[in-house]
PDB file of N, CA and C in Angstrom:
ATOM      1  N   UNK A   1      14.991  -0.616  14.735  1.00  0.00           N
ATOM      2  CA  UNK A   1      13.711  -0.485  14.090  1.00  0.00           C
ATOM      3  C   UNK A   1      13.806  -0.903  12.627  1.00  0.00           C
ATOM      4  N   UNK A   2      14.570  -0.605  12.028  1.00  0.00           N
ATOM      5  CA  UNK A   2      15.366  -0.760  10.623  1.00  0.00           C
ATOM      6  C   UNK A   2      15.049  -2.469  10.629  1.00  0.00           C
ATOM      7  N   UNK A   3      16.095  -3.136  11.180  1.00  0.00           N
ATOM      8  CA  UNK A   3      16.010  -4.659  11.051  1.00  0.00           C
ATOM      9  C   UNK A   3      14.672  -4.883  11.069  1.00  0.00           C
ATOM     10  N   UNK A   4      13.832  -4.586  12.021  1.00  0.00           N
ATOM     11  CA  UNK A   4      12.388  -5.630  12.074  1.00  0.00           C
ATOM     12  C   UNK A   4      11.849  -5.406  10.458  1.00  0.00           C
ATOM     13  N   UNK A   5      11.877  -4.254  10.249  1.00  0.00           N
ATOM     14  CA  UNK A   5      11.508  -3.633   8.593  1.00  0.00           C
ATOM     15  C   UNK A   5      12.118  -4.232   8.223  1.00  0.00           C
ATOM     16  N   UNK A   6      13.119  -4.846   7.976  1.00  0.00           N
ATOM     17  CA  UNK A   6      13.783  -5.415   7.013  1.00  0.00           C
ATOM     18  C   UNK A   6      13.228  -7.117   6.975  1.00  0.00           C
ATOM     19  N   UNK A   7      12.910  -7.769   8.423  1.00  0.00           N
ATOM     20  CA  UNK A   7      12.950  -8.929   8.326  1.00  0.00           C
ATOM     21  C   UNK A   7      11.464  -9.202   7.672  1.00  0.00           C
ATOM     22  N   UNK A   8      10.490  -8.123   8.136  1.00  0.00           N
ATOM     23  CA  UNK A   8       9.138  -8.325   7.844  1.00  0.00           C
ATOM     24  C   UNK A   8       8.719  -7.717   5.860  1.00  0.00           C
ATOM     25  N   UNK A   9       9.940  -6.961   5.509  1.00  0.00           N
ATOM     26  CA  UNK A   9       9.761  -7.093   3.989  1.00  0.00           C
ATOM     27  C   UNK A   9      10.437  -7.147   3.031  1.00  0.00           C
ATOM     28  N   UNK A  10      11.560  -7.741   3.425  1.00  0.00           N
ATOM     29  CA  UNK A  10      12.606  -8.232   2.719  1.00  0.00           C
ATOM     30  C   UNK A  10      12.789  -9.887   2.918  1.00  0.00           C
ATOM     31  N   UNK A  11      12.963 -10.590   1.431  1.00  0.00           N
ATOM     32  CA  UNK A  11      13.509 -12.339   1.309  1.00  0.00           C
ATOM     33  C   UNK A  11      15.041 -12.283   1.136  1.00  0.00           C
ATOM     34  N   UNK A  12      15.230 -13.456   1.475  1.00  0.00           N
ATOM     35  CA  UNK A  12      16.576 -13.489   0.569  1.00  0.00           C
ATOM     36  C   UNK A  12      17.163 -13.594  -0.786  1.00  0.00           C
ATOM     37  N   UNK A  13      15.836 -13.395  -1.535  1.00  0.00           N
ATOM     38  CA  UNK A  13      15.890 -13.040  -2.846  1.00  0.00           C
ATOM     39  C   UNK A  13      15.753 -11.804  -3.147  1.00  0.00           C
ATOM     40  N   UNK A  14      15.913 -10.670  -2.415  1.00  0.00           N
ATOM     41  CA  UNK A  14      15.519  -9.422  -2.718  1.00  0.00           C
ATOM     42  C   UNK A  14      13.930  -8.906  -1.817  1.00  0.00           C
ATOM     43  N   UNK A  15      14.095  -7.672  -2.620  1.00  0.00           N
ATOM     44  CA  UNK A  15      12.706  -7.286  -1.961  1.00  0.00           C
ATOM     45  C   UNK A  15      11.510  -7.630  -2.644  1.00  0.00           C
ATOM     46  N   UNK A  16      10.784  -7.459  -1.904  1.00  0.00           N
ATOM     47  CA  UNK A  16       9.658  -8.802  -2.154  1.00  0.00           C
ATOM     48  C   UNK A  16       7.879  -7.450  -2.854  1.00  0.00           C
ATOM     49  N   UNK A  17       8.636  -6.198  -2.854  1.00  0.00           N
ATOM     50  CA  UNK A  17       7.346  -5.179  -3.311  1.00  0.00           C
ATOM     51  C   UNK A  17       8.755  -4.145  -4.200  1.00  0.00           C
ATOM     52  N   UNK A  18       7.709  -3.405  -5.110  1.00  0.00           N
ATOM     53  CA  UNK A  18       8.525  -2.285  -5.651  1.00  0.00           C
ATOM     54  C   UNK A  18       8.962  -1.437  -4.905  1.00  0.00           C
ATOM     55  N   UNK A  19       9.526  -1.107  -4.431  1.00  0.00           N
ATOM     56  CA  UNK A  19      10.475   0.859  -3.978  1.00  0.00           C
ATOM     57  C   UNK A  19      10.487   0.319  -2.733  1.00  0.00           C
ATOM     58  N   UNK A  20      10.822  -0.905  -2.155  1.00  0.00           N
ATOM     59  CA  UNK A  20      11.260  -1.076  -0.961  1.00  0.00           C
ATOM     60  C   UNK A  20      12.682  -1.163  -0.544  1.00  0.00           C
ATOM     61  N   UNK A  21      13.409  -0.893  -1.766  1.00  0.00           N
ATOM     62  CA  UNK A  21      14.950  -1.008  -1.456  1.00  0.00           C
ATOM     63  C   UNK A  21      14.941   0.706  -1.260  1.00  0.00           C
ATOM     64  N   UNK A  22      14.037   1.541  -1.704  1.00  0.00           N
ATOM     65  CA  UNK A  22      13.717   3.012  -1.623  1.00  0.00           C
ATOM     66  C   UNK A  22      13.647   3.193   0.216  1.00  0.00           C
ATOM     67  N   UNK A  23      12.359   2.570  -0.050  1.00  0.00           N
ATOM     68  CA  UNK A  23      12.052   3.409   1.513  1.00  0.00           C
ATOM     69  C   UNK A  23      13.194   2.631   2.416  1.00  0.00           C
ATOM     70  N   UNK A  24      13.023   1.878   2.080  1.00  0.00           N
ATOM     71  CA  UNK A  24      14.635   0.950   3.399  1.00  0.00           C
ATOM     72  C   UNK A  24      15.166   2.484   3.789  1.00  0.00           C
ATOM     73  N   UNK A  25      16.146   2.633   2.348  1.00  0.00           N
ATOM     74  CA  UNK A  25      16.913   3.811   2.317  1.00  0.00           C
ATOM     75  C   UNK A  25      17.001   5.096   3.064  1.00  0.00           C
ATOM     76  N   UNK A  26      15.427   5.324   2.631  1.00  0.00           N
ATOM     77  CA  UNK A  26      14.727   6.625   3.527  1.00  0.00           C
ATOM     78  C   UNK A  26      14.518   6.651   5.009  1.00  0.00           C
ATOM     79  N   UNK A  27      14.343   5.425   5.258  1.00  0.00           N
ATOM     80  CA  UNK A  27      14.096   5.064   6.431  1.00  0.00           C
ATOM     81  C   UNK A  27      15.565   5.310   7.376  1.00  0.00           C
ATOM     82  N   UNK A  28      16.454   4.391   6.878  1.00  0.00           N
ATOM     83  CA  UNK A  28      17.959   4.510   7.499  1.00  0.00           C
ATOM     84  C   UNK A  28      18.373   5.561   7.789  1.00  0.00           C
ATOM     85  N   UNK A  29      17.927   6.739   6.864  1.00  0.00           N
ATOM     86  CA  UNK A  29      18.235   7.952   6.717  1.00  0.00           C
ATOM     87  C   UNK A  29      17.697   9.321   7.808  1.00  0.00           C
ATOM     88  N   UNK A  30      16.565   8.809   7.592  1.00  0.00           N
ATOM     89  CA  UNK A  30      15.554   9.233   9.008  1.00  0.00           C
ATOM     90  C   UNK A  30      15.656   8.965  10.613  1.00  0.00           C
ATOM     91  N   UNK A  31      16.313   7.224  10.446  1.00  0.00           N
ATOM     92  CA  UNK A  31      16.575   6.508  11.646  1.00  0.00           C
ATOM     93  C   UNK A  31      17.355   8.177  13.135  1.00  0.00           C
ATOM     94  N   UNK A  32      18.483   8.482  12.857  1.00  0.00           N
ATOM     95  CA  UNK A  32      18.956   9.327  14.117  1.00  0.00           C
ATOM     96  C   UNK A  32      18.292  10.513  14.259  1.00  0.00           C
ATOM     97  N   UNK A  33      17.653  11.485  13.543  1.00  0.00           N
ATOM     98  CA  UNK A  33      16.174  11.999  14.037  1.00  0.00           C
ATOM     99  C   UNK A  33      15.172  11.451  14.446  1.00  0.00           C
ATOM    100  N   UNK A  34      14.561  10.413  13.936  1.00  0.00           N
ATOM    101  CA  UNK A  34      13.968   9.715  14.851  1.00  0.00           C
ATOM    102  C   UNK A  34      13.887   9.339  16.219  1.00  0.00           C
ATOM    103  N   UNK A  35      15.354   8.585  16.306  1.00  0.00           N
ATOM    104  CA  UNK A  35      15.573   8.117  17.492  1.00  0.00           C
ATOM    105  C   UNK A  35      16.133   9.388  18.818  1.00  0.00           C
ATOM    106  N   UNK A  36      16.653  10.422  18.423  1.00  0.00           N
ATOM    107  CA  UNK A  36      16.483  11.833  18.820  1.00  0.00           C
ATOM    108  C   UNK A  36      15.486  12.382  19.252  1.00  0.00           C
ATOM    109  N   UNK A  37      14.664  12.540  18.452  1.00  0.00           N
ATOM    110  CA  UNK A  37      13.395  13.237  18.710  1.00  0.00           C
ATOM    111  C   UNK A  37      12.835  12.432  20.030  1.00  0.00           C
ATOM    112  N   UNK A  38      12.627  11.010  20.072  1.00  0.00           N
ATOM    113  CA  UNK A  38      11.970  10.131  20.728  1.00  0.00           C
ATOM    114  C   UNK A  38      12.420  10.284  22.007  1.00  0.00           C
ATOM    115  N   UNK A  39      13.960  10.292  22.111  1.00  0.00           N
ATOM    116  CA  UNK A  39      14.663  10.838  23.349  1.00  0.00           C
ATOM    117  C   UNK A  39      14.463  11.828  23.829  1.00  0.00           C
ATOM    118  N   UNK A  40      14.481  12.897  23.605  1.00  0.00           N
ATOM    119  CA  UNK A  40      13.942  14.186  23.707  1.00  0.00           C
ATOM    120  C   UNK A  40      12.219  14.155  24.363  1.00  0.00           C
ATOM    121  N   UNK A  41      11.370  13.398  23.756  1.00  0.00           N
ATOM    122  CA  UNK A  41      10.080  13.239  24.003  1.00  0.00           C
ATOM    123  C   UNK A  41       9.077  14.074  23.654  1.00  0.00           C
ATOM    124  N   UNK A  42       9.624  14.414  22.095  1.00  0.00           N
ATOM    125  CA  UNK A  42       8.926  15.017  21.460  1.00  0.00           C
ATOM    126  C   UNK A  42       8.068  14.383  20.570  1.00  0.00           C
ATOM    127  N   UNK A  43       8.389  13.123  19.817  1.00  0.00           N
ATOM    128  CA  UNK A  43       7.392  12.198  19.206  1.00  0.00           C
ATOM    129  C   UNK A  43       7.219  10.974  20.284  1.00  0.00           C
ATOM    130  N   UNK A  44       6.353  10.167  19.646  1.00  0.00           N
ATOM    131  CA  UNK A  44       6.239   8.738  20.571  1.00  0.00           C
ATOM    132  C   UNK A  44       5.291   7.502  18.977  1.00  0.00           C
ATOM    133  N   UNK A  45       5.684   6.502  20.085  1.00  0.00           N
ATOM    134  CA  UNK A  45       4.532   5.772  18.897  1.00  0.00           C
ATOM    135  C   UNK A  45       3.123   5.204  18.899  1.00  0.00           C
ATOM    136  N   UNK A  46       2.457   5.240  18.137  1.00  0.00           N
ATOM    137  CA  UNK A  46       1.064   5.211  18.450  1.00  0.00           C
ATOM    138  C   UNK A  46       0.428   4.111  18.697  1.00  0.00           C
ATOM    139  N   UNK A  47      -0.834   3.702  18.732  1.00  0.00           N
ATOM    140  CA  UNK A  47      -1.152   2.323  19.216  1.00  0.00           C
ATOM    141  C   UNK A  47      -1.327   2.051  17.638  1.00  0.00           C
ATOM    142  N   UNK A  48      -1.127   2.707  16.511  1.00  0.00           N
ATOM    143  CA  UNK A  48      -1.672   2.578  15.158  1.00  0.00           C
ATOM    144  C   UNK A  48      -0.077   1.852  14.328  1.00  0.00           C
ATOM    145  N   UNK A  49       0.901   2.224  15.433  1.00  0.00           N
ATOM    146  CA  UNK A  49       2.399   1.648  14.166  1.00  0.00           C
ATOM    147  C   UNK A  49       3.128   2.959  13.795  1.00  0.00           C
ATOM    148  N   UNK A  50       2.612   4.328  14.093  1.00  0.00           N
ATOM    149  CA  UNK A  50       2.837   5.739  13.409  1.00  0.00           C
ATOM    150  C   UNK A  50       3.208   6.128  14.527  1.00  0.00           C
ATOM    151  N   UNK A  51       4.433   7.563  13.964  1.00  0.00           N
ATOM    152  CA  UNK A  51       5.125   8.450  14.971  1.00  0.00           C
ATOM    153  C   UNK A  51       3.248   9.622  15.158  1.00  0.00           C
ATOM    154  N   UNK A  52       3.895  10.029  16.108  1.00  0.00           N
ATOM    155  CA  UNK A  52       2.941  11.100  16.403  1.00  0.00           C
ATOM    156  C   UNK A  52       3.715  12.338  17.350  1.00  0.00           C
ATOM    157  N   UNK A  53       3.541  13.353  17.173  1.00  0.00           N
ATOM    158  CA  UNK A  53       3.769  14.065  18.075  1.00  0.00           C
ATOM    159  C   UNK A  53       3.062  14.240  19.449  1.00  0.00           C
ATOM    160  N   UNK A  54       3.775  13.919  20.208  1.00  0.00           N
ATOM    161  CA  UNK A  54       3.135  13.829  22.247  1.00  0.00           C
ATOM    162  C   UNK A  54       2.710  14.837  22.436  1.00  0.00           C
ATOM    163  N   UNK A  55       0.972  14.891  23.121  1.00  0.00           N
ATOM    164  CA  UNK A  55       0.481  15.613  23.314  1.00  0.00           C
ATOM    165  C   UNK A  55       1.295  17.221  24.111  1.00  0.00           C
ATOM    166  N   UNK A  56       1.567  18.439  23.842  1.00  0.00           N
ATOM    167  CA  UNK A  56       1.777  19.419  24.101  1.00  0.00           C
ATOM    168  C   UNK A  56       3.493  19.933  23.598  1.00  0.00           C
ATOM    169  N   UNK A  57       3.862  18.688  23.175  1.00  0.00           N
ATOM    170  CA  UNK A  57       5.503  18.911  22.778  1.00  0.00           C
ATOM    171  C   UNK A  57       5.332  19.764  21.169  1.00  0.00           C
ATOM    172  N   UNK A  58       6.662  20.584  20.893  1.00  0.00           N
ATOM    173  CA  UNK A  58       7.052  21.149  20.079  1.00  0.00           C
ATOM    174  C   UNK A  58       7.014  20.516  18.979  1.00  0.00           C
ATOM    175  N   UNK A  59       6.376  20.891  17.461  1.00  0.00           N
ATOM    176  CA  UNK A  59       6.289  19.973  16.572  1.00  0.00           C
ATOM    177  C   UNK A  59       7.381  20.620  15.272  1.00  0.00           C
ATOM    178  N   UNK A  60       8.642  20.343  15.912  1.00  0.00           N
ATOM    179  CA  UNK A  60      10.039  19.949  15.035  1.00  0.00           C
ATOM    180  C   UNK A  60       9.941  18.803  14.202  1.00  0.00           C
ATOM    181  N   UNK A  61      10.487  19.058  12.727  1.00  0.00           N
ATOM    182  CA  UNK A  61      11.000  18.088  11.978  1.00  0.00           C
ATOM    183  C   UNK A  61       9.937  17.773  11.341  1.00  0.00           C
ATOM    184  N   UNK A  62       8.515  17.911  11.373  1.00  0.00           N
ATOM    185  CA  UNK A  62       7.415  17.731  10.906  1.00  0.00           C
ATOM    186  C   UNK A  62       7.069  16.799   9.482  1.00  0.00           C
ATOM    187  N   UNK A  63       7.993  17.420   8.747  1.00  0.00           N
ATOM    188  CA  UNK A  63       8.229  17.035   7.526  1.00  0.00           C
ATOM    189  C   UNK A  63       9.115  15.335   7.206  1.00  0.00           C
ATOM    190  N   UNK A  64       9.967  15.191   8.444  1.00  0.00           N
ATOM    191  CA  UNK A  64      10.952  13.611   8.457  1.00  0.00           C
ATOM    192  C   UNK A  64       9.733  12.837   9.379  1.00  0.00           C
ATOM    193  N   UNK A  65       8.574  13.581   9.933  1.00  0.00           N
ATOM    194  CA  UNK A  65       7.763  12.493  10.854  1.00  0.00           C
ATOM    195  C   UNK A  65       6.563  12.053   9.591  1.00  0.00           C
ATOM    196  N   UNK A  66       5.947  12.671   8.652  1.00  0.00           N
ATOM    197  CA  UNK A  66       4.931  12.656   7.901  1.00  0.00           C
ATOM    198  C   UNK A  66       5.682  11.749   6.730  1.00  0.00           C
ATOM    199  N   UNK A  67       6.991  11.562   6.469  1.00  0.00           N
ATOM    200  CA  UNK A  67       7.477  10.966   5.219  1.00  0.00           C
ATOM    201  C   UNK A  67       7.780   9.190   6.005  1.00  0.00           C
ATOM    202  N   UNK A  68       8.329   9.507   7.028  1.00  0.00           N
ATOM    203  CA  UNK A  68       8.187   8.288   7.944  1.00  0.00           C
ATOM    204  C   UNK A  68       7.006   7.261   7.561  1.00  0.00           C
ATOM    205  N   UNK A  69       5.865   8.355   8.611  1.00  0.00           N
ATOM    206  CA  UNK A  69       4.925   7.945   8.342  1.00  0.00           C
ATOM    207  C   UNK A  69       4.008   6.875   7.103  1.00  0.00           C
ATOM    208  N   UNK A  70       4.463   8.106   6.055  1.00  0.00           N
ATOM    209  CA  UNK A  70       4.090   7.699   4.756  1.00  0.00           C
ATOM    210  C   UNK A  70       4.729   6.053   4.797  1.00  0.00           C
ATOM    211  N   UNK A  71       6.320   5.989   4.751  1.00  0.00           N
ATOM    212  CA  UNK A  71       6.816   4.926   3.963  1.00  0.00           C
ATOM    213  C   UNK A  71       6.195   3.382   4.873  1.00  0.00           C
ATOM    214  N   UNK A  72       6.076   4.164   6.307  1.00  0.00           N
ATOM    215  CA  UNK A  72       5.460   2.976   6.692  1.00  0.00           C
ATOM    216  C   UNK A  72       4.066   2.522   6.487  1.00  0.00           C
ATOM    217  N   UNK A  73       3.490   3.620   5.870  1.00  0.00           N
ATOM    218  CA  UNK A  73       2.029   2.940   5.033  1.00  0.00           C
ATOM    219  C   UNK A  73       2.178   2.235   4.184  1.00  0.00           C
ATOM    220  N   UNK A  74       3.050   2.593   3.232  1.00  0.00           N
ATOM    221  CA  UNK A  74       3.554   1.744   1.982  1.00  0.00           C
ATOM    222  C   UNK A  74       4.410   0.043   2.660  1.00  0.00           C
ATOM    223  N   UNK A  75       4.954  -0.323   3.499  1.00  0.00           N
ATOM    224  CA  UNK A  75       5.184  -1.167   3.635  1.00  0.00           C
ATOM    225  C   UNK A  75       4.444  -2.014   4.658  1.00  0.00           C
ATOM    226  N   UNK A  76       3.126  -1.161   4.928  1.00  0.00           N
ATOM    227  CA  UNK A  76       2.057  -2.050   5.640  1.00  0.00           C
ATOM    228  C   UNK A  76       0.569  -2.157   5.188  1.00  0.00           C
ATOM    229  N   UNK A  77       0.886  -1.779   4.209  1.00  0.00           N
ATOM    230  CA  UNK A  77       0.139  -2.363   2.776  1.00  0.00           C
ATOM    231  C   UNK A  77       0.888  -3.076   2.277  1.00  0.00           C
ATOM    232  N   UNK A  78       1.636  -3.309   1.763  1.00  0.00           N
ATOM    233  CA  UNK A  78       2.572  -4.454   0.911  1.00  0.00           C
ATOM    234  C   UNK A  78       2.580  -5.593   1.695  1.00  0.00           C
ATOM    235  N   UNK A  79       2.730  -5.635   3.109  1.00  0.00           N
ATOM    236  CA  UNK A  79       2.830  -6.478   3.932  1.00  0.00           C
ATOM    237  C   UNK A  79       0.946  -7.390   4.102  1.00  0.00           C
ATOM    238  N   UNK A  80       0.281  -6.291   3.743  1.00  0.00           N
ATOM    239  CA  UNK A  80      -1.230  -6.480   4.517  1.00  0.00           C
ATOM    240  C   UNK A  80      -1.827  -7.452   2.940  1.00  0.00           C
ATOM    241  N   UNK A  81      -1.097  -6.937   1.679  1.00  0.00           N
ATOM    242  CA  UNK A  81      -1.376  -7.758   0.112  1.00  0.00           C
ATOM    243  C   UNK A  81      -0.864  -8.809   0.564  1.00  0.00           C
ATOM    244  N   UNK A  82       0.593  -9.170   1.308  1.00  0.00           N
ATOM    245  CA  UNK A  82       0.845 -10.283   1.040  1.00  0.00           C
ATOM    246  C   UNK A  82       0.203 -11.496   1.740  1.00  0.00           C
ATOM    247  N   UNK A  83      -0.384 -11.172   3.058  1.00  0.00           N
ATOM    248  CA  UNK A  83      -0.728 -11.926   4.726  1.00  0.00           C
ATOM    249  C   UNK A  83      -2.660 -11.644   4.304  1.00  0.00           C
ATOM    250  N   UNK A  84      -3.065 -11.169   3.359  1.00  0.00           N
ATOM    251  CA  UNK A  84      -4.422 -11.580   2.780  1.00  0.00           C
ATOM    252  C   UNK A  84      -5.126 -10.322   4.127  1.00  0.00           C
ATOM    253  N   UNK A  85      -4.701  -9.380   4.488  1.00  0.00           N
ATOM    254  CA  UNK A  85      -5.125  -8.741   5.632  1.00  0.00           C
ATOM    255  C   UNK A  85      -5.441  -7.110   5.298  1.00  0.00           C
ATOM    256  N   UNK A  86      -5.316  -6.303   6.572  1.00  0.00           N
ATOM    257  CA  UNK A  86      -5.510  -5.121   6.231  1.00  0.00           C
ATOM    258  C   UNK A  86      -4.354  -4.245   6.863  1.00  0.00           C
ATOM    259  N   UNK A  87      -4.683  -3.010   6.107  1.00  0.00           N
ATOM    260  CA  UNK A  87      -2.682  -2.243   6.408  1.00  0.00           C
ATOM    261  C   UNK A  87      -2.890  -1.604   7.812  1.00  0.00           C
ATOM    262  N   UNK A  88      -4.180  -1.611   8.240  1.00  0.00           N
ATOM    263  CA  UNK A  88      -4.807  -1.183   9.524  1.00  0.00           C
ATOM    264  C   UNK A  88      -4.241  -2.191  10.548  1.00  0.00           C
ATOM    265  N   UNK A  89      -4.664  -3.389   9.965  1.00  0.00           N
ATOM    266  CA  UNK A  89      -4.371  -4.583  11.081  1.00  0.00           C
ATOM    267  C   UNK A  89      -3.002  -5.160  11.271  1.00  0.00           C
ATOM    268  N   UNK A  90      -2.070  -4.634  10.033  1.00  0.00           N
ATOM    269  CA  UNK A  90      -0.302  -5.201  10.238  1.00  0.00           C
ATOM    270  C   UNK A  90       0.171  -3.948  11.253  1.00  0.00           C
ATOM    271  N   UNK A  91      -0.442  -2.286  11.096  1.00  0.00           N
ATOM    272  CA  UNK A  91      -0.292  -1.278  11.677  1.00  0.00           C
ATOM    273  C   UNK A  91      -0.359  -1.447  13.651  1.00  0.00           C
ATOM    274  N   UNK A  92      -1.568  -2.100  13.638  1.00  0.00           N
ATOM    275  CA  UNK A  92      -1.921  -2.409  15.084  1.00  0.00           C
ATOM    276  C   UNK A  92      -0.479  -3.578  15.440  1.00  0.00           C
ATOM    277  N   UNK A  93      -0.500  -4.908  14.664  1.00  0.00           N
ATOM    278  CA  UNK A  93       0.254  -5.485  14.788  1.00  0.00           C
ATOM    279  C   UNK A  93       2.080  -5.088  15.461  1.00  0.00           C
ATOM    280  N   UNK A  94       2.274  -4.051  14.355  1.00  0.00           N
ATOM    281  CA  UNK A  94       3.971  -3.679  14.438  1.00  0.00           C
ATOM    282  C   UNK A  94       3.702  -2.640  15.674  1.00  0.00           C
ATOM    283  N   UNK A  95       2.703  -1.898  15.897  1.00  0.00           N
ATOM    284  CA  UNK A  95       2.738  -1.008  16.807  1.00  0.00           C
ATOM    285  C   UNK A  95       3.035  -2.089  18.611  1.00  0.00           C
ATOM    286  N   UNK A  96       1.980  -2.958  18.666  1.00  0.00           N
ATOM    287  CA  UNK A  96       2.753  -4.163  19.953  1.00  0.00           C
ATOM    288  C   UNK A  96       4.150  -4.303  19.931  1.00  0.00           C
ATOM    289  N   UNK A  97       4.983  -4.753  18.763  1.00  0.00           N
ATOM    290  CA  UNK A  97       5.934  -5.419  18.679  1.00  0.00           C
ATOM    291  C   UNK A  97       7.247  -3.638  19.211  1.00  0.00           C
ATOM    292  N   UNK A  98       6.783  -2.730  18.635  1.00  0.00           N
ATOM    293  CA  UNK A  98       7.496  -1.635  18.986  1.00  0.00           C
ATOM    294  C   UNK A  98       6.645  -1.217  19.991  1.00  0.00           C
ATOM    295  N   UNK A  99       6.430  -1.253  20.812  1.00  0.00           N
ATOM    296  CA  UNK A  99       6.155  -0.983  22.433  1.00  0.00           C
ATOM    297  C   UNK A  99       7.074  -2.046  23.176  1.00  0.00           C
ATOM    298  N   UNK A 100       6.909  -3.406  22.815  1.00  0.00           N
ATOM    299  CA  UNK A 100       7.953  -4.037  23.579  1.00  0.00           C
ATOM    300  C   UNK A 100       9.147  -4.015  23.509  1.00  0.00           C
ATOM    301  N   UNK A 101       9.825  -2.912  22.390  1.00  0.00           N
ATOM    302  CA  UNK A 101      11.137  -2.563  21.980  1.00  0.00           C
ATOM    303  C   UNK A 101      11.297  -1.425  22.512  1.00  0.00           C
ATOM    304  N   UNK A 102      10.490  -1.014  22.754  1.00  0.00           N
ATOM    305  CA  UNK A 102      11.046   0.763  22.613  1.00  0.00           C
ATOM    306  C   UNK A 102      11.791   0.735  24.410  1.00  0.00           C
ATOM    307  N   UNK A 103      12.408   1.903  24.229  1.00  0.00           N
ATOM    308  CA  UNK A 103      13.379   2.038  25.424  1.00  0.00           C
ATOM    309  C   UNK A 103      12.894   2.991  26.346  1.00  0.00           C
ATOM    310  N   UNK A 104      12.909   2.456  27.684  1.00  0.00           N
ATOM    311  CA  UNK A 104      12.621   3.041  28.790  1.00  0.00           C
ATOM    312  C   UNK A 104      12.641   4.476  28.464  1.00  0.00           C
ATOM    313  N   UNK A 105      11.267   5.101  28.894  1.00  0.00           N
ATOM    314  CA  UNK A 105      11.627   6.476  29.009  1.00  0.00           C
ATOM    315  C   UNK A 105      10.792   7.307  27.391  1.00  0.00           C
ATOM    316  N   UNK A 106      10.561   6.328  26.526  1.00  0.00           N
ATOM    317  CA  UNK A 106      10.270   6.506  25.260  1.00  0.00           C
ATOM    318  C   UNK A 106       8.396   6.678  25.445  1.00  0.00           C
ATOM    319  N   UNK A 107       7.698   7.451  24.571  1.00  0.00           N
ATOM    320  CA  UNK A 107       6.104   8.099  24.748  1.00  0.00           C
ATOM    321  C   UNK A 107       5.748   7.147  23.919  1.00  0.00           C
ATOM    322  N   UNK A 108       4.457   5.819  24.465  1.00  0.00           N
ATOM    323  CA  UNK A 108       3.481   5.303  23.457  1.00  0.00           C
ATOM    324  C   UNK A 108       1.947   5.063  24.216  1.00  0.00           C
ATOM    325  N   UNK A 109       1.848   5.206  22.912  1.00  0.00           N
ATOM    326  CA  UNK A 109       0.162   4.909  23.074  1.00  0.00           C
ATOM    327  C   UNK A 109      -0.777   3.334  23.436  1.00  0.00           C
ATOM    328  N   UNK A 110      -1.485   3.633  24.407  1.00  0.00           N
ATOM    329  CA  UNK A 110      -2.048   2.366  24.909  1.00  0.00           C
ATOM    330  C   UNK A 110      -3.575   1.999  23.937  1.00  0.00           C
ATOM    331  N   UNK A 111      -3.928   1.031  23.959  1.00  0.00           N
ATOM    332  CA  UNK A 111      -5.336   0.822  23.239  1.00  0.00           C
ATOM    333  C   UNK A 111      -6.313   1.708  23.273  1.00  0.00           C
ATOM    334  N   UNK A 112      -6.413   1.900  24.274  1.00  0.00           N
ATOM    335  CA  UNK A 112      -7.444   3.460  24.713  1.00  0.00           C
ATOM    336  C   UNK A 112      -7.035   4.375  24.109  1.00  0.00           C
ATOM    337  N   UNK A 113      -5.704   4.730  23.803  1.00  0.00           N
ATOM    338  CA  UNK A 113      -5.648   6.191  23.257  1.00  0.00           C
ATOM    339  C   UNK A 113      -4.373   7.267  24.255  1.00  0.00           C
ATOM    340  N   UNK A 114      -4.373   6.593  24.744  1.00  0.00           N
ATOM    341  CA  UNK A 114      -3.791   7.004  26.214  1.00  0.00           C
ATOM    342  C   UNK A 114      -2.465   6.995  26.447  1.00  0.00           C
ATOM    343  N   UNK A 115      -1.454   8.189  25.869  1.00  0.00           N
ATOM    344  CA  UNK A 115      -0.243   8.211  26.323  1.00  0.00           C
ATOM    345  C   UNK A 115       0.694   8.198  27.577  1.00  0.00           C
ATOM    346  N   UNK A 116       1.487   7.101  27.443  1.00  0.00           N
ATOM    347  CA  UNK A 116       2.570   6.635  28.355  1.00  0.00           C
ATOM    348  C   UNK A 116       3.890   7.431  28.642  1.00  0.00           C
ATOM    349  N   UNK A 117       4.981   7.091  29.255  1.00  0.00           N
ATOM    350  CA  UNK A 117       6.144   6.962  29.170  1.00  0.00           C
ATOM    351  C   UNK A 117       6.059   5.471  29.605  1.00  0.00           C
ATOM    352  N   UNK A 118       6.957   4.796  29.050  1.00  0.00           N
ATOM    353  CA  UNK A 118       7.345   3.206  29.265  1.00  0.00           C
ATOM    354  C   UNK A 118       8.630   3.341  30.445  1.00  0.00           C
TER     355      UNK A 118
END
């Protein structure tokens, strides 16, 4: 998950917005709760690009899913300044691209609204 973030806001001149060598960071950091939780099937991802907690599961960690959250607003706005767009529409965007990544067995959300297991 890390790499696609990286390829979509990072050049090879550096980072291409302020505090993105930040959230990278935060992010990496977050990465094995994340990917934990997801296993477990306590979060999933939304049709929006955002963790969410799956309807009726235990809402652990609350605090590493909302900062998540956050940093990926911040880098889909930065992304949405640069592509002349909206942080709504890079959101919809990355949310496709992580459904076709995510691993068997993992909770996402369909256009409707409508949670899966993949």
């Amino acid at each position: 998950m890390i790499a696609i973030f990286g390829l979509l806001f990072f050049t090879n001149e550096g980072s291409c917005f302020a505090g993105a060598d930040d959230i990278k960071a935060r992010m990496q950091e977050r990465l094995p709760t994340i990917v934990q939780m997801k296993s477990e099937g306590i979060i999933g991802e939304n049709n929006k690009g955002y963790l969410e907690f799956v309807p009726g599961a235990a809402k652990k960690n609350e605090s590493a899913i909302t900062a998540e959250n956050n940093d990926r607003k911040a880098v889909y706005s930065a992304i949405a300044g640069q592509q002349k767009t909206t942080p709504e529409l890079v959101g919809e965007r990355r949310a496709i691209q992580i459904a076709e990544k995510a691993a068997p067995g993992e909770w996402l959300q369909d256009k409707s609204g409508k949670w899966y297991k993949k």
